[in-house]
Protein backbone atom coordinates (compact mmCIF):
# COMPACT_ATOMS: atom_id res chain seq x y z
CA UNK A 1 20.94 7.55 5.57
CA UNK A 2 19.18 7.58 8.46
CA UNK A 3 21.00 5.73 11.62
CA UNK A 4 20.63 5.25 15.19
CA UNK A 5 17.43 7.03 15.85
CA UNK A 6 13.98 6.34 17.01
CA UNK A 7 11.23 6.51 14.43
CA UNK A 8 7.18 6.31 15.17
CA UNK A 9 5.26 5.43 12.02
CA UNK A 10 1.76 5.92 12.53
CA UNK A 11 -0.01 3.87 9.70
CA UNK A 12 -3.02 3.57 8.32
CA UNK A 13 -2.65 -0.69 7.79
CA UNK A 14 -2.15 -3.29 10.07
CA UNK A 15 1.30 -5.37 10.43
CA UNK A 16 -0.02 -8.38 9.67
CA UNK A 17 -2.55 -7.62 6.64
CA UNK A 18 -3.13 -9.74 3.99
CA UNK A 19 -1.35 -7.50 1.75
CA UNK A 20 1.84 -5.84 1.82
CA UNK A 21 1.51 -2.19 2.89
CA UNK A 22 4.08 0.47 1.80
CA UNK A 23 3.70 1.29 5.36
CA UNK A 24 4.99 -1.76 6.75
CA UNK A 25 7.71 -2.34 4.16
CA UNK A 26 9.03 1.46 5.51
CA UNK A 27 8.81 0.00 9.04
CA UNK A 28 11.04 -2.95 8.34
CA UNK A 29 13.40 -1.18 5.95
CA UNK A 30 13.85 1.93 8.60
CA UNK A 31 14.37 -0.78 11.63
CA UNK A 32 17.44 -1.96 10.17
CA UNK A 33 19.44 1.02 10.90
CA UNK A 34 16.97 2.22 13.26
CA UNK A 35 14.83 1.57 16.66
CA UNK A 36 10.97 1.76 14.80
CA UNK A 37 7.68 1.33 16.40
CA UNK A 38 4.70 0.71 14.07
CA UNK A 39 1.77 1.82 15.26
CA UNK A 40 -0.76 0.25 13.18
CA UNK A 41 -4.05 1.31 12.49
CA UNK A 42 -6.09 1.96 15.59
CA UNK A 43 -9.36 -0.16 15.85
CA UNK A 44 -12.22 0.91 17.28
CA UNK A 45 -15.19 -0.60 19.37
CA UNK A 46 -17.16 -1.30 16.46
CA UNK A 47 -14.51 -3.09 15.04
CA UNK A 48 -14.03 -5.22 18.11
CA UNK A 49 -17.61 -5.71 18.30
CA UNK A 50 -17.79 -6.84 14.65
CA UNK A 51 -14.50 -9.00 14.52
CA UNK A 52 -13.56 -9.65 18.40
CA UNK A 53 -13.68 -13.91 17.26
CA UNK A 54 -10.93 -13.08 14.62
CA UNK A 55 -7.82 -13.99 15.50
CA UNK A 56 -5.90 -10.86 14.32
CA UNK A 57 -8.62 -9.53 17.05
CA UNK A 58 -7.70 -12.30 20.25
CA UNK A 59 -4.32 -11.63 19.50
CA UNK A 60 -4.00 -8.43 19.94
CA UNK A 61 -6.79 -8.30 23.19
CA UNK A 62 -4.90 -7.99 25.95
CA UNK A 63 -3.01 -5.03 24.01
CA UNK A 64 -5.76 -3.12 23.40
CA UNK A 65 -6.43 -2.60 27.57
CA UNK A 66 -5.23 1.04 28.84
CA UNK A 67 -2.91 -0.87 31.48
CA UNK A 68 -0.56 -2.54 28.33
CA UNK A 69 2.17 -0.62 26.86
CA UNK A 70 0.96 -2.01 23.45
CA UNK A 71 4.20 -3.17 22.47
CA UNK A 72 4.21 -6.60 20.39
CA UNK A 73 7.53 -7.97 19.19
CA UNK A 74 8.44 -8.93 15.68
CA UNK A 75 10.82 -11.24 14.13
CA UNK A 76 13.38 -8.05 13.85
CA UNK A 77 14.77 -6.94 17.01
CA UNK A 78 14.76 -3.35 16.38
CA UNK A 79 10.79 -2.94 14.72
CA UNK A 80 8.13 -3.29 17.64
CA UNK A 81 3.95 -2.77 16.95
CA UNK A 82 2.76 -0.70 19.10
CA UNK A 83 -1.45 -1.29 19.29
CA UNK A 84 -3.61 1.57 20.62
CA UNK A 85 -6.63 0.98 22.78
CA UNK A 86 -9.54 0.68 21.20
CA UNK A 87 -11.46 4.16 20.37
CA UNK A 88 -14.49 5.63 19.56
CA UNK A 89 -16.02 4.87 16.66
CA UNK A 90 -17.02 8.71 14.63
CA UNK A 91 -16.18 8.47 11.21
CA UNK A 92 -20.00 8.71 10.75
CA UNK A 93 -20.72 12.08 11.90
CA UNK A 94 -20.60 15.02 9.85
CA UNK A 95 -17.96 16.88 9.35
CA UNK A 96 -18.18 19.86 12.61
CA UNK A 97 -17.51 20.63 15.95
CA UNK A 98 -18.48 17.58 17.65
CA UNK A 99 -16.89 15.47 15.37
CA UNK A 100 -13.57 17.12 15.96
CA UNK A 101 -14.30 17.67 19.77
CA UNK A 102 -14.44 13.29 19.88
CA UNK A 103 -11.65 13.10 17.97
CA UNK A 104 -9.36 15.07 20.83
CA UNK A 105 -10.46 12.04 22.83
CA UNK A 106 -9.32 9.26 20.53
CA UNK A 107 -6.25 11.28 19.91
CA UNK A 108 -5.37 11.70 23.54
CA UNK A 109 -5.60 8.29 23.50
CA UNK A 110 -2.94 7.24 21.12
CA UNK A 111 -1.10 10.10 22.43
CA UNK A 112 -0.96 8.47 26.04
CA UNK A 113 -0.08 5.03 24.34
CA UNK A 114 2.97 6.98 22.71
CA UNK A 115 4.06 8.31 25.73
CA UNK A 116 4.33 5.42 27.80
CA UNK A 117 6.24 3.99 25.51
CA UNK A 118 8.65 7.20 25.47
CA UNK A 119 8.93 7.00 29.45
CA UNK A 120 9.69 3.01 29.05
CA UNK A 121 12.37 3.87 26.80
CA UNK A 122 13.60 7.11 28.32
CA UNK A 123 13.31 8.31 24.66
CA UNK A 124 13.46 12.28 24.25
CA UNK A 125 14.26 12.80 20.67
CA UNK A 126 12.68 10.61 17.16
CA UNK A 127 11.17 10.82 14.35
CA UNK A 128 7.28 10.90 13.63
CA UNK A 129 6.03 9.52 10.12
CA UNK A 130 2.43 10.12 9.85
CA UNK A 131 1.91 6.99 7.02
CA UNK A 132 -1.26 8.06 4.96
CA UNK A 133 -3.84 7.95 8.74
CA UNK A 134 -5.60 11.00 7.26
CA UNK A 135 -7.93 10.00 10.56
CA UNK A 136 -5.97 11.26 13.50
CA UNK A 137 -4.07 13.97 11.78
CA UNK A 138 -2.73 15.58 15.43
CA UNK A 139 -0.51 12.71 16.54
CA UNK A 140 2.32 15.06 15.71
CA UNK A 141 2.13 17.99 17.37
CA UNK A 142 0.40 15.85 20.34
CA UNK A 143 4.11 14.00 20.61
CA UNK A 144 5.97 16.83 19.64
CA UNK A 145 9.25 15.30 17.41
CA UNK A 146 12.58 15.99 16.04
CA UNK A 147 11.04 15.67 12.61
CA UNK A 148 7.60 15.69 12.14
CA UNK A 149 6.66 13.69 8.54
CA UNK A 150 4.04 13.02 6.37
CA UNK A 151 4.24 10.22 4.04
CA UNK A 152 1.36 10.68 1.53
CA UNK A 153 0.54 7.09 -0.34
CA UNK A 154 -3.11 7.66 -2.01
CA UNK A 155 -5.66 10.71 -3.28
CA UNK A 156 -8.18 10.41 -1.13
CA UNK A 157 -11.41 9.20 -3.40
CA UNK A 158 -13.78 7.14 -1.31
CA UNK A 159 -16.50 8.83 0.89
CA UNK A 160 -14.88 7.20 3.89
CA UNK A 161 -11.48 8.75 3.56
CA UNK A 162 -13.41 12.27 2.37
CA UNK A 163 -16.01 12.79 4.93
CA UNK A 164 -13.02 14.19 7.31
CA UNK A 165 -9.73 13.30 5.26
CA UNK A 166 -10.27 16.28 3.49
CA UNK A 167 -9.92 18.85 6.46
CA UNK A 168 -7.24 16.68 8.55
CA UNK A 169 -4.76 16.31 5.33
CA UNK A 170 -4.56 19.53 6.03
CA UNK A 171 -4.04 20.11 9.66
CA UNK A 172 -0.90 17.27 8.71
CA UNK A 173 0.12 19.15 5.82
CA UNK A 174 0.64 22.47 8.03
CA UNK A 175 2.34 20.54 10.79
CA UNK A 176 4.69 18.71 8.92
CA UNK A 177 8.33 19.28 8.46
CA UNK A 178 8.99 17.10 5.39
CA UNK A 179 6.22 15.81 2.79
CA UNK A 180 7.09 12.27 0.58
CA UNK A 181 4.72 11.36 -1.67
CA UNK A 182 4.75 7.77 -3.47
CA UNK A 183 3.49 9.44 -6.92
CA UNK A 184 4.26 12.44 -9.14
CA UNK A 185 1.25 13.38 -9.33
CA UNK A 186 0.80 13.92 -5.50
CA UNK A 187 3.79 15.39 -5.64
CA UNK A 188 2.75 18.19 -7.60
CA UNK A 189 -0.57 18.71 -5.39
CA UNK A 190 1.23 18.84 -2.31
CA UNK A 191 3.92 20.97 -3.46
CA UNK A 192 1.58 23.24 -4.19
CA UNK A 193 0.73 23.47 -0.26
CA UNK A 194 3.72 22.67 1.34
CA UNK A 195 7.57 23.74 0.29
CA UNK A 196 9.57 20.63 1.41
CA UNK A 197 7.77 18.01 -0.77
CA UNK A 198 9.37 15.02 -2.49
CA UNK A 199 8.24 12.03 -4.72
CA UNK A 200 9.45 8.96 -3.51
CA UNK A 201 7.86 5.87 -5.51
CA UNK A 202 6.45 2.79 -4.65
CA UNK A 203 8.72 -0.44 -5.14
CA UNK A 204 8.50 -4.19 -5.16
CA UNK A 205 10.19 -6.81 -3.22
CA UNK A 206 12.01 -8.05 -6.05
CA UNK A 207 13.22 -11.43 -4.11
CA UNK A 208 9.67 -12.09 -3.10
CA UNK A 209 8.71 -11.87 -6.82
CA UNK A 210 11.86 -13.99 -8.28
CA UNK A 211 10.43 -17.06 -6.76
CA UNK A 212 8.17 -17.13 -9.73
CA UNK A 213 11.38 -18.07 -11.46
CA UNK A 214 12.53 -21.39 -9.09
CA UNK A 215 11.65 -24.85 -10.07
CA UNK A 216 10.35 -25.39 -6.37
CA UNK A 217 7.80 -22.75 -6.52
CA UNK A 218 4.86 -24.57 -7.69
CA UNK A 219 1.47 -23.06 -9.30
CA UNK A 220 -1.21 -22.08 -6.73
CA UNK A 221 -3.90 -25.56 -6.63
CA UNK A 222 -6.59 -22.51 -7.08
CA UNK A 223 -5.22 -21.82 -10.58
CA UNK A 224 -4.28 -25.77 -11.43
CA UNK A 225 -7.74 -26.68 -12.72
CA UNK A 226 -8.01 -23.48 -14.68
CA UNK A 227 -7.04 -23.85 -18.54
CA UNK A 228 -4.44 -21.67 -20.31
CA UNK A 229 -3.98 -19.01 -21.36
CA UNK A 230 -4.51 -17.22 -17.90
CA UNK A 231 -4.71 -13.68 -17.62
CA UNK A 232 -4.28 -12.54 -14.01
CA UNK A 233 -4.50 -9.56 -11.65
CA UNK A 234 -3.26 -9.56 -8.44
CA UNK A 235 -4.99 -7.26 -5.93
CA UNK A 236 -7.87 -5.50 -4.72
CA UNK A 237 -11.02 -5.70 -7.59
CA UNK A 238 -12.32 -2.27 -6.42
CA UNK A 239 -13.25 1.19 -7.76
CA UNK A 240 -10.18 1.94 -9.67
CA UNK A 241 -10.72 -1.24 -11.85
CA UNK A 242 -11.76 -0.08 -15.62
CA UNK A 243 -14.92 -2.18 -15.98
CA UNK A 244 -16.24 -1.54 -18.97
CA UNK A 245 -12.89 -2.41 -20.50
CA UNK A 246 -13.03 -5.34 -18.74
CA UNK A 247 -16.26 -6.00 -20.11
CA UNK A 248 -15.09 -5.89 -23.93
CA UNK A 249 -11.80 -8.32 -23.00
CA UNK A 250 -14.05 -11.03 -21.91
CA UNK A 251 -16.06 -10.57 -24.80
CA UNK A 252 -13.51 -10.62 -27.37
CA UNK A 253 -10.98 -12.70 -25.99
CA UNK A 254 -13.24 -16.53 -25.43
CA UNK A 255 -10.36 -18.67 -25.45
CA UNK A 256 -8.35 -16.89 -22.25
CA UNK A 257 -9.48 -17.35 -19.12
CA UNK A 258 -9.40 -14.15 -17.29
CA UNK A 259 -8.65 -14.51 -13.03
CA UNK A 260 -8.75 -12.03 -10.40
CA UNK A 261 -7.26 -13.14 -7.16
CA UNK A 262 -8.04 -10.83 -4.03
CA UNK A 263 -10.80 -8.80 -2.11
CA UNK A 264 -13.70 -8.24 -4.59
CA UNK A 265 -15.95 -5.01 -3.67
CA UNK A 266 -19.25 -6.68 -4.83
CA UNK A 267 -20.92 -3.15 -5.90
CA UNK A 268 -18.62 -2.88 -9.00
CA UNK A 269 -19.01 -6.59 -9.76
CA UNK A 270 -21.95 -7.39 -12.82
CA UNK A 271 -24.10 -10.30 -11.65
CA UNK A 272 -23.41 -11.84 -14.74
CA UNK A 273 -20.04 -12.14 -14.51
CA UNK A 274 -20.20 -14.94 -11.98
CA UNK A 275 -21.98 -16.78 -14.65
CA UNK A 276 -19.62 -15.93 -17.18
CA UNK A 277 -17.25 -19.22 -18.38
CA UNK A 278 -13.77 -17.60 -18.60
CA UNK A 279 -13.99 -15.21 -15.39
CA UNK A 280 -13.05 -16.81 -12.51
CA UNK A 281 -12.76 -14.72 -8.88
CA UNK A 282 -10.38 -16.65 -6.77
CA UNK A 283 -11.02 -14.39 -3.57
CA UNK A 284 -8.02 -13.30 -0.74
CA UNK A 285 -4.46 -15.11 -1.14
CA UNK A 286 -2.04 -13.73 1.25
CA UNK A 287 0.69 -11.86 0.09
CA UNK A 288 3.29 -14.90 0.66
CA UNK A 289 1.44 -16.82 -1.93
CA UNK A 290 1.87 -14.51 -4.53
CA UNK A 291 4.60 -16.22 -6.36
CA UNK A 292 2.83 -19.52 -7.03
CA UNK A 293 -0.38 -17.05 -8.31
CA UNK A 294 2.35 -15.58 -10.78
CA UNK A 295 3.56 -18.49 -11.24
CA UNK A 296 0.21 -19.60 -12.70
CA UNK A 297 -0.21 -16.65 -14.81
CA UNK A 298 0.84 -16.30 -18.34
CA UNK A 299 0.35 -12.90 -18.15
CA UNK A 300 -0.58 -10.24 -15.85
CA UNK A 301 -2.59 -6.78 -16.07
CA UNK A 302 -3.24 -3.76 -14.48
CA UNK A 303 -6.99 -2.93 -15.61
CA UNK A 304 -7.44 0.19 -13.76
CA UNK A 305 -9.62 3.21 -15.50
CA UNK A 306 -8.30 6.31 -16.64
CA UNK A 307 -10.02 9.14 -14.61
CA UNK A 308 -8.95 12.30 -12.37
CA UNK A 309 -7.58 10.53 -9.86
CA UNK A 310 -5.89 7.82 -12.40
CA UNK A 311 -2.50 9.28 -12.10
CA UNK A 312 -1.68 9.87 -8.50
CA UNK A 313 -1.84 6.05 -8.62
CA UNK A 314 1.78 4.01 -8.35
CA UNK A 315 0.98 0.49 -7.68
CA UNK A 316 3.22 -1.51 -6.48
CA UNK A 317 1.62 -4.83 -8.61
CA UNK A 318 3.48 -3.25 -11.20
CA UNK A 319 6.95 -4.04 -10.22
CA UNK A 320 5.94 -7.76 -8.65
CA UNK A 321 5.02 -8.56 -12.09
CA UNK A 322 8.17 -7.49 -13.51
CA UNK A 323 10.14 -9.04 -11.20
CA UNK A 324 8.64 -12.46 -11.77
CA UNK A 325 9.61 -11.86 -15.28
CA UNK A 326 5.77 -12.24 -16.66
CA UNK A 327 4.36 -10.37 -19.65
CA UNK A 328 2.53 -7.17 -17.91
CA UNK A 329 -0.39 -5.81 -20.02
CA UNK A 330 -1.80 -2.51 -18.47
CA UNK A 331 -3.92 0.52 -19.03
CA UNK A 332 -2.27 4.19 -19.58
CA UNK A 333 -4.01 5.30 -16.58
CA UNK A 334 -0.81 6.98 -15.45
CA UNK A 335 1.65 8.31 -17.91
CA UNK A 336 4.54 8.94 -15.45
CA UNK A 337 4.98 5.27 -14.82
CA UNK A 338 6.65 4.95 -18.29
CA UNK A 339 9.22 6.62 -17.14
CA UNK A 340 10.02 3.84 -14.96
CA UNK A 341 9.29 0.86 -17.13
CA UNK A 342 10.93 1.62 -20.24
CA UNK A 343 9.79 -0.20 -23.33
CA UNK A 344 8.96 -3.53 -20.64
CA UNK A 345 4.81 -2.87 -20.37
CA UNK A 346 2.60 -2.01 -22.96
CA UNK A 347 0.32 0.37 -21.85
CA UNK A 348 -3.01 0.76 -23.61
CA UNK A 349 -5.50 3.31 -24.33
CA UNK A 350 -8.51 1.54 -24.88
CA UNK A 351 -9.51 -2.55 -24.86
CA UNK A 352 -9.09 -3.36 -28.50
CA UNK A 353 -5.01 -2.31 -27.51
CA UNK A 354 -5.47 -4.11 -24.83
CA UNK A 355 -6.44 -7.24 -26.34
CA UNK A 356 -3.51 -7.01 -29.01
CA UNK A 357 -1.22 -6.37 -26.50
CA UNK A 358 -2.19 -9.85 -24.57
CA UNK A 359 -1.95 -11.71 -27.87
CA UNK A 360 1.47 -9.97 -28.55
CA UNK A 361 2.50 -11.19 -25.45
CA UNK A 362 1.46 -14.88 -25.62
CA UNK A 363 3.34 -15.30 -29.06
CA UNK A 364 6.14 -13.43 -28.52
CA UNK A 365 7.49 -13.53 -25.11
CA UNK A 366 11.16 -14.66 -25.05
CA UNK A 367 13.90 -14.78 -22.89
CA UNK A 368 15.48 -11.49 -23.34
CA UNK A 369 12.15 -9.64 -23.14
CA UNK A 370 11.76 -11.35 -19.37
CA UNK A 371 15.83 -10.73 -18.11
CA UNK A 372 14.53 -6.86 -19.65
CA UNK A 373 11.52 -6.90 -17.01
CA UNK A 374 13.52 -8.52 -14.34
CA UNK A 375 16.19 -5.38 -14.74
CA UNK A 376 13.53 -2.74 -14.68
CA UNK A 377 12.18 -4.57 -11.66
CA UNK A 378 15.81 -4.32 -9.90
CA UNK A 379 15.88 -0.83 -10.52
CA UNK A 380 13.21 -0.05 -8.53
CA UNK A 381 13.64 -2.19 -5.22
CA UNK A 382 12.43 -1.56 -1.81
CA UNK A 383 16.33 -1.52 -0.34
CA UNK A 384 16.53 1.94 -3.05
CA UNK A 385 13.50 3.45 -2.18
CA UNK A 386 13.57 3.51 1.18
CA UNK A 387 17.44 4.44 1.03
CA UNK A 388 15.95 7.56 -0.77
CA UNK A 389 12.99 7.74 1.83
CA UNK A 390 15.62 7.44 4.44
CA UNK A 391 18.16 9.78 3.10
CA UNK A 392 15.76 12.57 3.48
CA UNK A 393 14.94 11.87 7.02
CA UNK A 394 18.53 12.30 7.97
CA UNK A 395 18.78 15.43 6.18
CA UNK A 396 16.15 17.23 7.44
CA UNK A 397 16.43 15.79 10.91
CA UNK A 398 20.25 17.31 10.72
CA UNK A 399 18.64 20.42 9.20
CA UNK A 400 16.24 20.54 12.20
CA UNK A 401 18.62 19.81 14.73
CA UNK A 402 20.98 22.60 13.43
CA UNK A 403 18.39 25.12 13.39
């Protein structure tokens, strides 16, 4: 394991989102053992133009002037944020040389903001892990490290991410020492490009989810005036979600009442649905509410669509159901996860499964089938993940050191 070094993590989420990153959760794991600064995702001037009366933004104002240090303390002692200035905003060009010729500016700019921190510290050797920011993909060899890391969490899919992800994933891949991906899938991609690739899954915080279980935790008041049965999802309602599927559930099952509690992407979202007597959208719920949402669930589903990009996915909803011990009901849009969940989730091909599988859950749940989920849900914990994740740091660090 790794132990008394210094480890950047430059992520693609903030600290202090509404939902917990698998960013983050490396941060915090890594900082107990380790000195960790987590520099979170890099806003821009159109972002400070757009949200500068936030107060995620006024907090962090003073850090984002070129005269701060950036650092910004956290309830552990050894896990700082370190906040960039604010940069130019160029995702909207086209792919080229002036695109790439702005980004050397906004790069130089975290660069710097790494540096000082280096010279505050007198810190000559760490560890880099470039978290999933397919957008400034030569941090690394800018801040030249021990061990050089890139932690790959998603495919990129949306236009956002592809405009320039596309070319930077692989100016990381080729500068990278060590490549951990969170799915199998991924893992056989980047293999494919890079020699010293390993899957490392996703996790859940299994205590976070076992509050589900205590007498204290009470049902969300969102979800009190909604009638049972309740089938919930937890999470972003986005792309990935399967909504024709969706579509037929509603239909066919009149006497559930279906919720969906986070960030809806209104493209996806049928007009009609809002209209629709057993849908109900509860909107964002931060992530330390989740166990009085679960709590309120009878049981909970993972409606995402089977396509080509359906099984690099590894969500980490998956094991925060199963740790609150609820019935989880999900589509087989990735066939490796059965690997991990035993005979605890059904996993269905189409919505007339699906629908079975919900009843089969309301009339059948017991005891023994939620202690089952609970111990597939302790077998894949944070604190064994990132043991794994951290494992393979220390080798290779050793490895590099040696050579």
């Amino acid at each position: 394991m790794l132990k008394n070094s210094v480890v950047f993590i430059l992520s693609n989420a903030k600290y202090d989102g509404l939902f917990e990153s698998t960013s983050f959760t490396a941060a915090k794991h890594l900082a107990k053992y380790n000195q960790v600064f987590y520099i979170e995702y890099p806003a821009t001037y159109k972002d400070y133009l757009k949200h500068k009366k936030d107060p995620d933004f006024i907090k962090r104002k003073n850090f984002f002037s070129k005269k701060s240090n950036g650092l910004l303390a956290t309830d552990q002692s050894n896990l700082q944020i370190l906040i960039t200035p604010l940069l130019l905003s160029i995702n909207f060009l086209p792919e080229g040389f002036l695109y790439r010729l702005l980004l050397k500016y906004n790069e130089a700019l975290i660069a710097n903001r790494i540096k000082k921190v280096l010279k505050k510290y007198k810190i000559k050797d760490f560890v880099f892990v470039n978290s999933f920011n397919i957008y400034y993909p030569n941090i690394g060899k800018l801040i030249p490290s021990a061990l050089n890391v890139y932690h790959c969490v998603d495919p990129l899919i949306v236009g956002f991410d592809r405009r320039h992800g596309i070319v930077s994933e692989q100016i990381i891949l080729k500068n990278s020492d060590l490549v951990i991906c969170t799915s199998k899938q991924l893992f056989v991609e980047k293999q494919k490009q890079h020699p010293h690739t390993y899957f490392v899954p996703n996790a859940a915080d299994i205590s976070h989810s076992q509050k589900v279980r205590q007498a204290e935790t009470q049902v969300h008041p969102k979800l009190k005036d909604i009638k049972k049965p309740i089938i919930g999802y937890f999470g972003n309602i986005e792309r990935r979600m399967d909504y024709s599927l969706l579509e037929e559930l509603f239909k066919t099952n009149l006497d559930k009442n279906f919720v969906f509690v986070g960030p809806v992407t209104e493209e996806f979202i049928p007009p009609h649905w809002y209209k629709t007597a057993n849908i109900h959208f509860i909107g964002r719920v931060p992530f330390a509410e989740m166990p009085s949402i679960l709590k309120g669930f009878d049981v909970a589903i993972i409606p995402f669509k089977k396509d080509k990009v359906s099984d690099t996915i590894f969500p980490l909803k998956l094991f925060e159901y199963l740790g609150s011990g609820k019935p989880v009901v999900s589509t087989n849009f990735n066939a490796d996860l059965k690997d991990f969940t035993r005979n605890t989730v059904n996993y269905c091909a189409d919505a007339k499964e699906f629908s079975e599988a919900i009843n089969d859950a309301l009339m059948n749940d017991n005891l023994e089938k939620q202690n089952d989920r609970i111990a597939v849900a302790e077998e894949n914990t944070w604190e064994k993940r990132m043991k794994e994740f951290s494992n393979l740091l220390d080798q290779y660090l050793k490895l590099n050191t040696h050579q």
